[in-house]
C-alpha atoms as a PDB file:
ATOM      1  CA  UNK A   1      55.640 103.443  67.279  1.00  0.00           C
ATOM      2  CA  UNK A   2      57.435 106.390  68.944  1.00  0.00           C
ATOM      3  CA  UNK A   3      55.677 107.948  71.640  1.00  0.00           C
ATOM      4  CA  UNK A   4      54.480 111.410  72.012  1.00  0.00           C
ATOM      5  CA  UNK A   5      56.163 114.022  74.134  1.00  0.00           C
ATOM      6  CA  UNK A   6      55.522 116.561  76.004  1.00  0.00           C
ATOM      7  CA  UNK A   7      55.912 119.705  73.419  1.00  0.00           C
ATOM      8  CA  UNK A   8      58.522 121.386  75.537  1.00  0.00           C
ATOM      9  CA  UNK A   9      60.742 118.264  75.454  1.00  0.00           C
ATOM     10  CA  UNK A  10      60.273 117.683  72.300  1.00  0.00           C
ATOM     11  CA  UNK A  11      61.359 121.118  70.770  1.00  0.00           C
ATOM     12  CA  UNK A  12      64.752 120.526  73.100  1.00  0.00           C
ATOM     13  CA  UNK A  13      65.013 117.142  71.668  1.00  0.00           C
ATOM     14  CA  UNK A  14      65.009 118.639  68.248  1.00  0.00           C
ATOM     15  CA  UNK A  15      66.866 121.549  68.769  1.00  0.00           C
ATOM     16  CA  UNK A  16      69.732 119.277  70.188  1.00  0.00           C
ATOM     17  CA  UNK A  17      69.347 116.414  67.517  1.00  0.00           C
ATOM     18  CA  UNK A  18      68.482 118.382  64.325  1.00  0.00           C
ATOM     19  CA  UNK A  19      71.727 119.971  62.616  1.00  0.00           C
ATOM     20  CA  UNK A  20      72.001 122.076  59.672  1.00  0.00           C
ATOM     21  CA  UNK A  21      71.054 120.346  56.594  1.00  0.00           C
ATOM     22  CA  UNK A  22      69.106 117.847  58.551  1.00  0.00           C
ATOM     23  CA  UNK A  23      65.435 117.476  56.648  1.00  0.00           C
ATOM     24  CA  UNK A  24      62.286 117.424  58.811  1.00  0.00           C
ATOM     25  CA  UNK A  25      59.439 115.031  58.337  1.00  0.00           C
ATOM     26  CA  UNK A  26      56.165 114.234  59.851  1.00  0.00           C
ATOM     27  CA  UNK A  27      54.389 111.675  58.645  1.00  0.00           C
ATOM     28  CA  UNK A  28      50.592 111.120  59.012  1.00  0.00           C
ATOM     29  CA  UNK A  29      50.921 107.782  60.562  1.00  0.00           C
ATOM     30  CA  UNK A  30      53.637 104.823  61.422  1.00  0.00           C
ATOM     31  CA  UNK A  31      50.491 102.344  61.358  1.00  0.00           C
ATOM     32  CA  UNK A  32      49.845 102.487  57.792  1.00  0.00           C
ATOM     33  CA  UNK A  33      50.818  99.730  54.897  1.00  0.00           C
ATOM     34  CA  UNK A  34      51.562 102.599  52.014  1.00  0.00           C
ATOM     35  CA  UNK A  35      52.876 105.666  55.049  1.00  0.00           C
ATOM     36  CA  UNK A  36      55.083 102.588  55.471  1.00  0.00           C
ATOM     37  CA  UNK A  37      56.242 102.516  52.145  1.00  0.00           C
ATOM     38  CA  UNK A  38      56.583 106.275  51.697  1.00  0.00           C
ATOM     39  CA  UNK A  39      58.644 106.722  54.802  1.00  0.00           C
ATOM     40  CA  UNK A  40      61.181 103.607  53.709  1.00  0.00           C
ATOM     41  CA  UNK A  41      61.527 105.832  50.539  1.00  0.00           C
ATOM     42  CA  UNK A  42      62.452 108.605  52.265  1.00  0.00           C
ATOM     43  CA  UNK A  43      64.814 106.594  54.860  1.00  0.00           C
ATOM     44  CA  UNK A  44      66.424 104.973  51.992  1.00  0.00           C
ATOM     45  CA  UNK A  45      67.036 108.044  49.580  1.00  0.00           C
ATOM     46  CA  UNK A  46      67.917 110.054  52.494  1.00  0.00           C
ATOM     47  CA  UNK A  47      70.551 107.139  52.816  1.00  0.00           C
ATOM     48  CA  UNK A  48      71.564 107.294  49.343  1.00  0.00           C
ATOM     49  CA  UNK A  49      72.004 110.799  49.217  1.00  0.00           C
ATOM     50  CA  UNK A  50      73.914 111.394  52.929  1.00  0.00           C
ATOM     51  CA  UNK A  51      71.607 113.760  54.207  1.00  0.00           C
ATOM     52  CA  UNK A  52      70.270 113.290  58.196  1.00  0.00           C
ATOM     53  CA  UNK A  53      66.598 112.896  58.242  1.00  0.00           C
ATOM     54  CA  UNK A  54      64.464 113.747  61.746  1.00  0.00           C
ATOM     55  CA  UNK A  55      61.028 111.326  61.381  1.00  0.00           C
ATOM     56  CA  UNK A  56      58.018 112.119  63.393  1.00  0.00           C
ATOM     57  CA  UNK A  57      54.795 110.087  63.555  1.00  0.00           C
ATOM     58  CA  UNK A  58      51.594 112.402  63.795  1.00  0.00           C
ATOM     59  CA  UNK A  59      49.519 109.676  64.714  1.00  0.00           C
ATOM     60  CA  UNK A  60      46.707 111.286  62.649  1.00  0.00           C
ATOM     61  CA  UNK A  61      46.462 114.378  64.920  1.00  0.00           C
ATOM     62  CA  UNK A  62      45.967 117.371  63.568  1.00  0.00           C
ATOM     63  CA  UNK A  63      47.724 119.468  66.757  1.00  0.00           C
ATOM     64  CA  UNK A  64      50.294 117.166  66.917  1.00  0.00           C
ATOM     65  CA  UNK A  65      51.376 117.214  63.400  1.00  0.00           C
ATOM     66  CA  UNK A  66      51.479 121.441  63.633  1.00  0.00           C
ATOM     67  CA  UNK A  67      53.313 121.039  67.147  1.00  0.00           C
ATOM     68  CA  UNK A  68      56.186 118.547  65.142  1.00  0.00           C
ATOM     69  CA  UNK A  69      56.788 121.140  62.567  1.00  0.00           C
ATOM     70  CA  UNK A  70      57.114 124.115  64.837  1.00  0.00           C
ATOM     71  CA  UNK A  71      59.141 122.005  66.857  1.00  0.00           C
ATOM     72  CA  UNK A  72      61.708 121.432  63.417  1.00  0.00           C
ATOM     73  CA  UNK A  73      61.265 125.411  62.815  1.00  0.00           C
ATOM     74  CA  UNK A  74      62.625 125.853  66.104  1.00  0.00           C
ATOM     75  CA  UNK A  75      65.412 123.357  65.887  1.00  0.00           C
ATOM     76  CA  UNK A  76      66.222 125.060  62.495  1.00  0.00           C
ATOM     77  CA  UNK A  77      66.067 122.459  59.952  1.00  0.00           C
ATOM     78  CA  UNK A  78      66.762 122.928  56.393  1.00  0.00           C
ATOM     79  CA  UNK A  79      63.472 121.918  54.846  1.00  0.00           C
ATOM     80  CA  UNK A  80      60.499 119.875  55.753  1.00  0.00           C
ATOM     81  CA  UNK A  81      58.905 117.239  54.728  1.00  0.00           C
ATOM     82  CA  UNK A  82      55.062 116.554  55.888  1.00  0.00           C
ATOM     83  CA  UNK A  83      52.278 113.408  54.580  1.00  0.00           C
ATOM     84  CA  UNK A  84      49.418 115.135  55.735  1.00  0.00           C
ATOM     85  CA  UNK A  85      47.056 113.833  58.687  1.00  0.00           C
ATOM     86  CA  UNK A  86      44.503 115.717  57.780  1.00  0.00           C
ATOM     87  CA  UNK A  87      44.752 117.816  53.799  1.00  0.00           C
ATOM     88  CA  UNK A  88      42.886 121.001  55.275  1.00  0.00           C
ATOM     89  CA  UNK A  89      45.406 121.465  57.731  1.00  0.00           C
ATOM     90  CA  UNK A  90      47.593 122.340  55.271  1.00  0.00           C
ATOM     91  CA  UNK A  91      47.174 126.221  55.180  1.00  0.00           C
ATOM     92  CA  UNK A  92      48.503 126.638  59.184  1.00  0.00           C
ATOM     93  CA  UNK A  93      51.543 124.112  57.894  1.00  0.00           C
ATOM     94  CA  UNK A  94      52.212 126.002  54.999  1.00  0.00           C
ATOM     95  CA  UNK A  95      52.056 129.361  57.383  1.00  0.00           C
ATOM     96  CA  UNK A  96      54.143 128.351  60.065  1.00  0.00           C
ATOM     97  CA  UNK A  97      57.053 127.061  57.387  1.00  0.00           C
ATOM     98  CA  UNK A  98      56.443 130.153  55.386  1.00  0.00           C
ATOM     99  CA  UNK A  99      56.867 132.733  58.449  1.00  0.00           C
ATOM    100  CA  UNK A 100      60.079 131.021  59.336  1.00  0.00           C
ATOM    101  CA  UNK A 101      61.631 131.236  55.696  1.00  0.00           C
ATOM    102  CA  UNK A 102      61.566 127.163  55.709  1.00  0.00           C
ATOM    103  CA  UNK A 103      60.937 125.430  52.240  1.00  0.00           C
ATOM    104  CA  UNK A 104      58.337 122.354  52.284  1.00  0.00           C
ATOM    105  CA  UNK A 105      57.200 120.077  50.534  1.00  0.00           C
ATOM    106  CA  UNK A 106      53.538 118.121  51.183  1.00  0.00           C
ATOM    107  CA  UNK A 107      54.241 114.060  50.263  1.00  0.00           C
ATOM    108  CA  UNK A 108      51.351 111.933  48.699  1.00  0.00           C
ATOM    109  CA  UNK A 109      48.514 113.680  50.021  1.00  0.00           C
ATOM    110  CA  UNK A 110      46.985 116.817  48.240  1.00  0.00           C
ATOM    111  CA  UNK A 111      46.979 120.114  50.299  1.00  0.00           C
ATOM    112  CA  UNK A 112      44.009 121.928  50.263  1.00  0.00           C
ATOM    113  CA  UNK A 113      45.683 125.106  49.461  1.00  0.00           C
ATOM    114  CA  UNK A 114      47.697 123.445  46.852  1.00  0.00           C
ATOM    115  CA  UNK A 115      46.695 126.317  44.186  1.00  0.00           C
ATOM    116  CA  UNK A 116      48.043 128.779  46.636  1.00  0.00           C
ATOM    117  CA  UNK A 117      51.144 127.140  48.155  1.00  0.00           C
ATOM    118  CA  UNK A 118      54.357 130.007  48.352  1.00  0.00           C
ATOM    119  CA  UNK A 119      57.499 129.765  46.165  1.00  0.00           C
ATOM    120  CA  UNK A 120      59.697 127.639  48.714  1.00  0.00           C
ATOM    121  CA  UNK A 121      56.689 125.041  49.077  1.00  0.00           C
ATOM    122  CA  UNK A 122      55.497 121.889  46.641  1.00  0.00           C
ATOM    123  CA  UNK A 123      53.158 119.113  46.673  1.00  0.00           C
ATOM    124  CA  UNK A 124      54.828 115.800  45.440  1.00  0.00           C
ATOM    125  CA  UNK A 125      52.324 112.593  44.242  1.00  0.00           C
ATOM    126  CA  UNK A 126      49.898 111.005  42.201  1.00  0.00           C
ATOM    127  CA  UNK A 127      46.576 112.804  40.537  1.00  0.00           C
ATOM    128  CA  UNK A 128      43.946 110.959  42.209  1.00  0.00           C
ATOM    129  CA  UNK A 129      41.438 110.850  39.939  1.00  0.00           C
ATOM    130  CA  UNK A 130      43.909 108.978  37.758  1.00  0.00           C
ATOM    131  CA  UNK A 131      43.716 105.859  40.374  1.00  0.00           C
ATOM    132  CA  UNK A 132      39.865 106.147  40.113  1.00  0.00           C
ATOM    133  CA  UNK A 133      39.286 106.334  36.731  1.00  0.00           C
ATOM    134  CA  UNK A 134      41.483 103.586  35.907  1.00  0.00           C
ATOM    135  CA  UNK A 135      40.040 100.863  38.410  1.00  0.00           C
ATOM    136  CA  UNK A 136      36.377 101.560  37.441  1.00  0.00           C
ATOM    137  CA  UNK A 137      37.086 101.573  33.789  1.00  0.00           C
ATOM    138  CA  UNK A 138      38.998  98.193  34.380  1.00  0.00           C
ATOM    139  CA  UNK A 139      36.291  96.669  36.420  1.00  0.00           C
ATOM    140  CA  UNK A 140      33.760  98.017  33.169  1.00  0.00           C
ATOM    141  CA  UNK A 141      35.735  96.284  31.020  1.00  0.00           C
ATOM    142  CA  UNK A 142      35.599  92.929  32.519  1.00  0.00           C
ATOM    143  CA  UNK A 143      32.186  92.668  33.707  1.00  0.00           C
ATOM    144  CA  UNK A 144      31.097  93.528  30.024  1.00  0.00           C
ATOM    145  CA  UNK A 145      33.411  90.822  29.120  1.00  0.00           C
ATOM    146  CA  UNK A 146      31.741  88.243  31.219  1.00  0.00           C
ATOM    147  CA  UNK A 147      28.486  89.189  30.072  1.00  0.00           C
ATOM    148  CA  UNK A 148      27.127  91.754  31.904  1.00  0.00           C
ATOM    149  CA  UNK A 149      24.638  94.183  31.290  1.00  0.00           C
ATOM    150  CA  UNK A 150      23.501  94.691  34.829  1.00  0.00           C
ATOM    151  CA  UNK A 151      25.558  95.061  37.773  1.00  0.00           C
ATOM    152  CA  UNK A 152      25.576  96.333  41.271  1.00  0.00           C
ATOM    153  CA  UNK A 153      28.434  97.824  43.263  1.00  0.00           C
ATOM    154  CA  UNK A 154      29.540  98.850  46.515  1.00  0.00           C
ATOM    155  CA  UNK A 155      32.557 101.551  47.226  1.00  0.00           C
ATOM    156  CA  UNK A 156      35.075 102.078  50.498  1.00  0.00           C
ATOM    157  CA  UNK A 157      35.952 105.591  50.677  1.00  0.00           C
ATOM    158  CA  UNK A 158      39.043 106.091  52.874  1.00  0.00           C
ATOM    159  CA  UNK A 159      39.480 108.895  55.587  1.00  0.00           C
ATOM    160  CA  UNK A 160      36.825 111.407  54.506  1.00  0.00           C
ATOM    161  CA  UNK A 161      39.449 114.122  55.503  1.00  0.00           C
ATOM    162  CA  UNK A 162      41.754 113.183  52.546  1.00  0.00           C
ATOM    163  CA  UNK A 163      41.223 114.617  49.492  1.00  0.00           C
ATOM    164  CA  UNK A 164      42.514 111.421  48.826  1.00  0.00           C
ATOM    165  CA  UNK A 165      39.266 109.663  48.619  1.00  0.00           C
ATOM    166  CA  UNK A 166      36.943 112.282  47.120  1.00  0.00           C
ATOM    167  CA  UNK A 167      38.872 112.301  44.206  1.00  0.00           C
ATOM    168  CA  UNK A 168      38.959 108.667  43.771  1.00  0.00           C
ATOM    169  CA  UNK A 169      35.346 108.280  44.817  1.00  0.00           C
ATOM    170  CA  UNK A 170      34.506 110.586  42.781  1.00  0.00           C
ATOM    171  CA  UNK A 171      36.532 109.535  39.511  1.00  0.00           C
ATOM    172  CA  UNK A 172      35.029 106.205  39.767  1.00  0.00           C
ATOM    173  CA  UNK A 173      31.168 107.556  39.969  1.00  0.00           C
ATOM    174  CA  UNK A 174      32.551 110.059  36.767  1.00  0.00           C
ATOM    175  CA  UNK A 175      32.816 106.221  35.290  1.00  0.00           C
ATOM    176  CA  UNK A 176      30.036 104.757  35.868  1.00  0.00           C
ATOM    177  CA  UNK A 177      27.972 107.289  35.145  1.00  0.00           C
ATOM    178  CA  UNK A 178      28.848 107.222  31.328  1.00  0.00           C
ATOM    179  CA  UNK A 179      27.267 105.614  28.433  1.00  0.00           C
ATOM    180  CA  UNK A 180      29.148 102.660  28.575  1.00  0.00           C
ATOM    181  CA  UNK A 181      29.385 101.518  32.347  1.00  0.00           C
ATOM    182  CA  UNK A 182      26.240 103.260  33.401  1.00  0.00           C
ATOM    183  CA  UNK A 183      25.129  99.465  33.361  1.00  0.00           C
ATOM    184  CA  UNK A 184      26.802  99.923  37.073  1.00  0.00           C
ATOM    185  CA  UNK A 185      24.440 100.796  39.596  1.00  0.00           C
ATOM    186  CA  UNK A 186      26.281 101.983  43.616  1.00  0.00           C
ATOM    187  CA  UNK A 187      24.236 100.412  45.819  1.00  0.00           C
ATOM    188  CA  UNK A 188      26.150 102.321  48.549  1.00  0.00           C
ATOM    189  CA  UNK A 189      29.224 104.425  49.428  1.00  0.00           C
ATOM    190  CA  UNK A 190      30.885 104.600  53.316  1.00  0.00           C
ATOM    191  CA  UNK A 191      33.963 104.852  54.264  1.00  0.00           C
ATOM    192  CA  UNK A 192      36.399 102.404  55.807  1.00  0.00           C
ATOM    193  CA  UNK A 193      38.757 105.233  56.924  1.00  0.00           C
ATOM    194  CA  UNK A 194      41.743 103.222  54.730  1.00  0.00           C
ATOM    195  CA  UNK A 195      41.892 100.384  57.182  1.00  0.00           C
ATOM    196  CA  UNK A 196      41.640  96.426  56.726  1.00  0.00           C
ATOM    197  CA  UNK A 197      39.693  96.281  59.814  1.00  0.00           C
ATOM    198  CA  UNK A 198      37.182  98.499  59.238  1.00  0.00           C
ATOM    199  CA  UNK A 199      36.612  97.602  55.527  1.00  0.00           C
ATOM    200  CA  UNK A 200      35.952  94.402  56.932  1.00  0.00           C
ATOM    201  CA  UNK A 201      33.456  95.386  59.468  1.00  0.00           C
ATOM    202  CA  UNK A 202      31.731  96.885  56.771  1.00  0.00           C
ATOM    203  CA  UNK A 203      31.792  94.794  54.188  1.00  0.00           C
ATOM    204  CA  UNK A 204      30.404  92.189  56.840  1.00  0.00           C
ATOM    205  CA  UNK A 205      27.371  94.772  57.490  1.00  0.00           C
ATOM    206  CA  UNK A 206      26.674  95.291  53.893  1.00  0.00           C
ATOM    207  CA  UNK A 207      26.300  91.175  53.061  1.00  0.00           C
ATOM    208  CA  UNK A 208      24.463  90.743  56.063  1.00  0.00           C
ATOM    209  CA  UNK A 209      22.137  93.291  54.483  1.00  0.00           C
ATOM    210  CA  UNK A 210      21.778  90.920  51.659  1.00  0.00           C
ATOM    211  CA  UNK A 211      21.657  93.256  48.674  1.00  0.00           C
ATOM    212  CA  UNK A 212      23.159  91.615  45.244  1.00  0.00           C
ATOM    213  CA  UNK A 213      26.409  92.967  44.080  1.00  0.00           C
ATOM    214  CA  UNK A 214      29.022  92.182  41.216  1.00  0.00           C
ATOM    215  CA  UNK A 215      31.941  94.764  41.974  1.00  0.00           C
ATOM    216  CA  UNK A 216      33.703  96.427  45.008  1.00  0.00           C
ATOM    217  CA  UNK A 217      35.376  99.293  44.783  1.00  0.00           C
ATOM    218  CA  UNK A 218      37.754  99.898  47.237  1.00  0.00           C
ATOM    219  CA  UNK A 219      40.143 103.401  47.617  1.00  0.00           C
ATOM    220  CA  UNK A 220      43.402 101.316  48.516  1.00  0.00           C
ATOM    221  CA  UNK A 221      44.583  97.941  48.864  1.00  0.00           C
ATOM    222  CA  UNK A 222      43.775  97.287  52.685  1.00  0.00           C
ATOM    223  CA  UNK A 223      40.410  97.888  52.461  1.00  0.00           C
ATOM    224  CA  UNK A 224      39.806  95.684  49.426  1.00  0.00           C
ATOM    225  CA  UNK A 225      41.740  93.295  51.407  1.00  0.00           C
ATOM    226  CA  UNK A 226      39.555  93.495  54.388  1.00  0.00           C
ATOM    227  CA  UNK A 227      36.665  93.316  51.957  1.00  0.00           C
ATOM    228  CA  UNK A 228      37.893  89.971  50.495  1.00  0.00           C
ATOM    229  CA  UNK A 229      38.473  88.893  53.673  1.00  0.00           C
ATOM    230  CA  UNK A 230      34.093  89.502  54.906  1.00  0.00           C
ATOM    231  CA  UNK A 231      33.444  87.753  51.442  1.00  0.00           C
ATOM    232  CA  UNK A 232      35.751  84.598  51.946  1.00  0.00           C
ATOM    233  CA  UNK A 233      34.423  84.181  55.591  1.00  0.00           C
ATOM    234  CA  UNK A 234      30.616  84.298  54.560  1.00  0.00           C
ATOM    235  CA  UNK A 235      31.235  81.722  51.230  1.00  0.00           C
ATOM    236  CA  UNK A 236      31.303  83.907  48.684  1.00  0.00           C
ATOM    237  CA  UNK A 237      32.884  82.482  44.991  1.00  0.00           C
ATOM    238  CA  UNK A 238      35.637  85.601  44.705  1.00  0.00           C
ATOM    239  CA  UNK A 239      35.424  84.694  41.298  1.00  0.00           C
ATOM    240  CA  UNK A 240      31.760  85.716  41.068  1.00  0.00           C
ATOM    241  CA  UNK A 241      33.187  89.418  42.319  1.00  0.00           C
ATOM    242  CA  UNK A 242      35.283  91.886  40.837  1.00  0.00           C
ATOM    243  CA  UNK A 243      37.522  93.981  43.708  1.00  0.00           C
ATOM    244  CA  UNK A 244      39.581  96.816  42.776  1.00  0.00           C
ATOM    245  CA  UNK A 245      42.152  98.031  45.038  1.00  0.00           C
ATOM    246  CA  UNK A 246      44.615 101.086  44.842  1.00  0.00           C
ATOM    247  CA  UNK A 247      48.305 100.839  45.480  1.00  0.00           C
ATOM    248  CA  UNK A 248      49.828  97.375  44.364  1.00  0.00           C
ATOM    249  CA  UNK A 249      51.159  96.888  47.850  1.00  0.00           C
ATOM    250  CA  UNK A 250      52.916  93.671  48.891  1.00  0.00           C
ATOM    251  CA  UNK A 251      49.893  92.330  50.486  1.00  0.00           C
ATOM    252  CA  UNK A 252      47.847  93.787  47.439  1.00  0.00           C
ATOM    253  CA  UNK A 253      49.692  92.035  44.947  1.00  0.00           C
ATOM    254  CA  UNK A 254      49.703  88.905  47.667  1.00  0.00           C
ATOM    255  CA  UNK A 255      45.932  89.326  47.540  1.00  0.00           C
ATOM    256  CA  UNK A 256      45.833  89.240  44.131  1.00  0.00           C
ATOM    257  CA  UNK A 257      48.117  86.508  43.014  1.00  0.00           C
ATOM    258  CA  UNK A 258      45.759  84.167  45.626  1.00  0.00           C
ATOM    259  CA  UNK A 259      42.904  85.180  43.265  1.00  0.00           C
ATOM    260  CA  UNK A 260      40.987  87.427  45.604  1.00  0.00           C
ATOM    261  CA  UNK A 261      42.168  90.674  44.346  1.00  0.00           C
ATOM    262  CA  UNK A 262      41.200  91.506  40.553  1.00  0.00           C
ATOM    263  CA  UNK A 263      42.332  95.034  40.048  1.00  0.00           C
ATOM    264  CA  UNK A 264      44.672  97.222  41.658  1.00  0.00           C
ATOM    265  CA  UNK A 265      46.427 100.608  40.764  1.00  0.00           C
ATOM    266  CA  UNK A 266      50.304 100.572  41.025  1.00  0.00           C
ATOM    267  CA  UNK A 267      50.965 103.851  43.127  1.00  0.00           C
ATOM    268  CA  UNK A 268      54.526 104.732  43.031  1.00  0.00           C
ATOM    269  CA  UNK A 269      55.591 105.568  46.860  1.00  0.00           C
ATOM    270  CA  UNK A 270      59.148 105.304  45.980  1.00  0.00           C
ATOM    271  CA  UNK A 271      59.538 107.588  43.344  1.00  0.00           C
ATOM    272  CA  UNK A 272      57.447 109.609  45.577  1.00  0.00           C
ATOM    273  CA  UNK A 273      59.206 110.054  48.241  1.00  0.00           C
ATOM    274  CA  UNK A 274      62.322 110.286  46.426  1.00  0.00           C
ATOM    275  CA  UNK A 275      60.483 113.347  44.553  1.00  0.00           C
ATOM    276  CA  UNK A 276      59.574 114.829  47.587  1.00  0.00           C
ATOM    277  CA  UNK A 277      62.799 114.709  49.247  1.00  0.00           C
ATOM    278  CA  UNK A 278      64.489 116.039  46.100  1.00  0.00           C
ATOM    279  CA  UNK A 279      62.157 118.628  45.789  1.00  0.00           C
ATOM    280  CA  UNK A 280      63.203 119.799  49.592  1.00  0.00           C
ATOM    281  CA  UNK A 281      66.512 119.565  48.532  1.00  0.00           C
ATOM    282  CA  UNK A 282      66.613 121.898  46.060  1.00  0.00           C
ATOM    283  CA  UNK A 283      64.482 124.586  47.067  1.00  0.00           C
ATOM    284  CA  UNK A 284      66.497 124.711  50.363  1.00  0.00           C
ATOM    285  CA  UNK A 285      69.344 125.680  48.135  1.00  0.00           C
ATOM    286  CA  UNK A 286      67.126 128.255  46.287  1.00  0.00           C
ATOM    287  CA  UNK A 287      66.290 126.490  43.004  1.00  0.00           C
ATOM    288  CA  UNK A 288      63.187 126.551  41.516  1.00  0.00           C
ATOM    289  CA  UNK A 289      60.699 124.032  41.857  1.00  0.00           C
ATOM    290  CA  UNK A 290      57.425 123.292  39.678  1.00  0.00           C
ATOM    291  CA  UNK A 291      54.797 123.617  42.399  1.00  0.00           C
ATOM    292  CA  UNK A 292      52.866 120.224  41.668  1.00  0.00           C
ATOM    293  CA  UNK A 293      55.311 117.440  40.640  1.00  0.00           C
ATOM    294  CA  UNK A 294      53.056 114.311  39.332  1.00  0.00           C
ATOM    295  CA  UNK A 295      54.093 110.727  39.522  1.00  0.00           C
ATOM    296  CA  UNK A 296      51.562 108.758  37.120  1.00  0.00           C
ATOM    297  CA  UNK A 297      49.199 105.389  38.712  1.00  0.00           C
ATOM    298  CA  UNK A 298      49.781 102.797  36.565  1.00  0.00           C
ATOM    299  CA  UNK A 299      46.802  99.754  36.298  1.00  0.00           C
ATOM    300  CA  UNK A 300      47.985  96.272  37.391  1.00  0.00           C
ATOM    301  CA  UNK A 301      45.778  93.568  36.759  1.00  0.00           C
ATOM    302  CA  UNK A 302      46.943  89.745  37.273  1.00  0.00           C
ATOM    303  CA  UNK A 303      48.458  89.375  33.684  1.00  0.00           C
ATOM    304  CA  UNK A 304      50.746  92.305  34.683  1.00  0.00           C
ATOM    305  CA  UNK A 305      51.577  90.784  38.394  1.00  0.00           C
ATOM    306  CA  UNK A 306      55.016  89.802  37.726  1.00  0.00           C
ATOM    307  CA  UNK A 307      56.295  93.283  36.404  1.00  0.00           C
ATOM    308  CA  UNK A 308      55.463  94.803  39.634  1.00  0.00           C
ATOM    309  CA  UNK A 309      56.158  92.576  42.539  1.00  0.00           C
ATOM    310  CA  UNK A 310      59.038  94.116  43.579  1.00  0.00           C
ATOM    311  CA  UNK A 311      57.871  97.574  43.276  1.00  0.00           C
ATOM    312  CA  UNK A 312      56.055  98.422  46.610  1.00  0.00           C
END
């Protein structure tokens, strides 16, 4: 992980590094499975495309994140690039670019001012909801298969700053609460902040509250993961469980060819990144851009494993 430094370095770091038609991008963190995944996107199309790239870790700080982009402003980059660390920062990012005449784009997570972003400025990724509604009515689906008509469930929200996991949260409760899954009672909702770790902790703190449950709803892969992993350790039959994930990472997919994993939600980080980097591209030339470019989930559920193993 780079470290941080001091903001007056920094901006002379930049401003001798960065040269014209170099893209800047700030990422919300290095220490993330799918930030991974998006940043190897960009790296790679960047690559493809011959165009320098400068790559900043925010390390999920707010100020820092700002500090990184007014540091690229100052070292006059062509466009920027940001995954957000937190989505309501969004309106001082989109200022700051704005002010200087600097087109960028916001990668994978929603802005909050995405209604009101300027002409040189875009949001590139997935409609949330769509991962959401498409795991619950998935996990519907099967427990009605095996012979359900009453079920419990338990859902792991990610960072509460994210708009992120609202949307998903929310999609899935949309789900359940209709005619035909409202069979599907939440026992609870927390979040796990997107991390395996956490998700564990609290999956751990939820059995040892011994409350019945049939499903687990998780808002990405590492936190079903980290779920799975509570369940194994305290005996539980995964096959008496449905877990839905989001993302069809590598360990996702891992997780679900062992048979722990039952449902996940293929979330396309390359074409994302490669959207968002196009999309800074061209509006750094001057060409129009549709403000909100979408780049569809897609359910993956074992019988569909193969065709999207090499994906993520």
């Amino acid at each position: 992980m780079r470290l941080a430094l001091a903001a007056t370095g920094l901006a002379t770091l930049l401003a001798t590094a960065a040269s014209a038609g170099t893209v800047g991008v700030t990422m919300q963190s290095f220490d993330d499975n799918f930030q991974t995944l998006l940043r190897n996107g960009l790296t790679q199309h960047a690559t493809d495309l011959g165009v320098d790239m400068q790559v900043e870790d925010s390390q999920r700080d707010v100020g820092r994140q700002l500090s990184q982009v007014n540091n690229f402003i100052a070292s006059g980059v062509e466009a920027i690039v940001v995954t957000l660390a937190d989505t309501a920062a969004a309106p001082a990012i989109t200022a700051a670019a704005e002010a200087a005449h600097i087109p960028l784009v916001y990668l994978n997570l929603q802005p909050e001012n995405v209604a009101a972003l300027p002409d040189d400025e875009a949001y590139v990724g997935s409609k949330e909801t769509e991962a959401g509604f498409l795991g619950a009515t998935e996990a519907c689906r099967e427990l009605k298969a095996a012979g359900k008509t009453e079920a419990h469930a338990y859902i792991m929200m990610g960072d509460l700053a994210h708009t992120a996991a609202l949307q998903r949260t929310q999609a899935v409760k949309d789900v359940l609460a209709t005619p035909e899954c409202s069979f599907i009672t939440v026992n609870d909702a927390q979040s796990a902040g997107w991390l395996r770790t956490t998700a564990l902790d609290l999956m751990t703190n939820w059995l040892t509250a011994g409350d019945a449950f049939d499903v687990v709803f998780a808002n990405n892969d590492e936190m079903a993961i980290g779920a799975t992993q509570a369940m194994k350790a305290a005996g539980i039959d995964m096959k008496s469980v449905v877990v839905v994930g989001v993302d069809a990472t590598q360990d996702g997919l891992a997780a679900m060819r062992a048979g722990d994993l039952d449902i996940t939600v293929f979330q396309n980080a390359r074409a994302q990144a490669a959207g968002a980097l196009d999309a800074a591209l061209a509006l750094a030339k001057g060409d129009p851009v549709d403000s909100v470019v979408t780049i569809p989930f897609e359910l993956v559920t074992p019988d569909k494993l193969d065709s999207y193993t090499a994906q993520n």
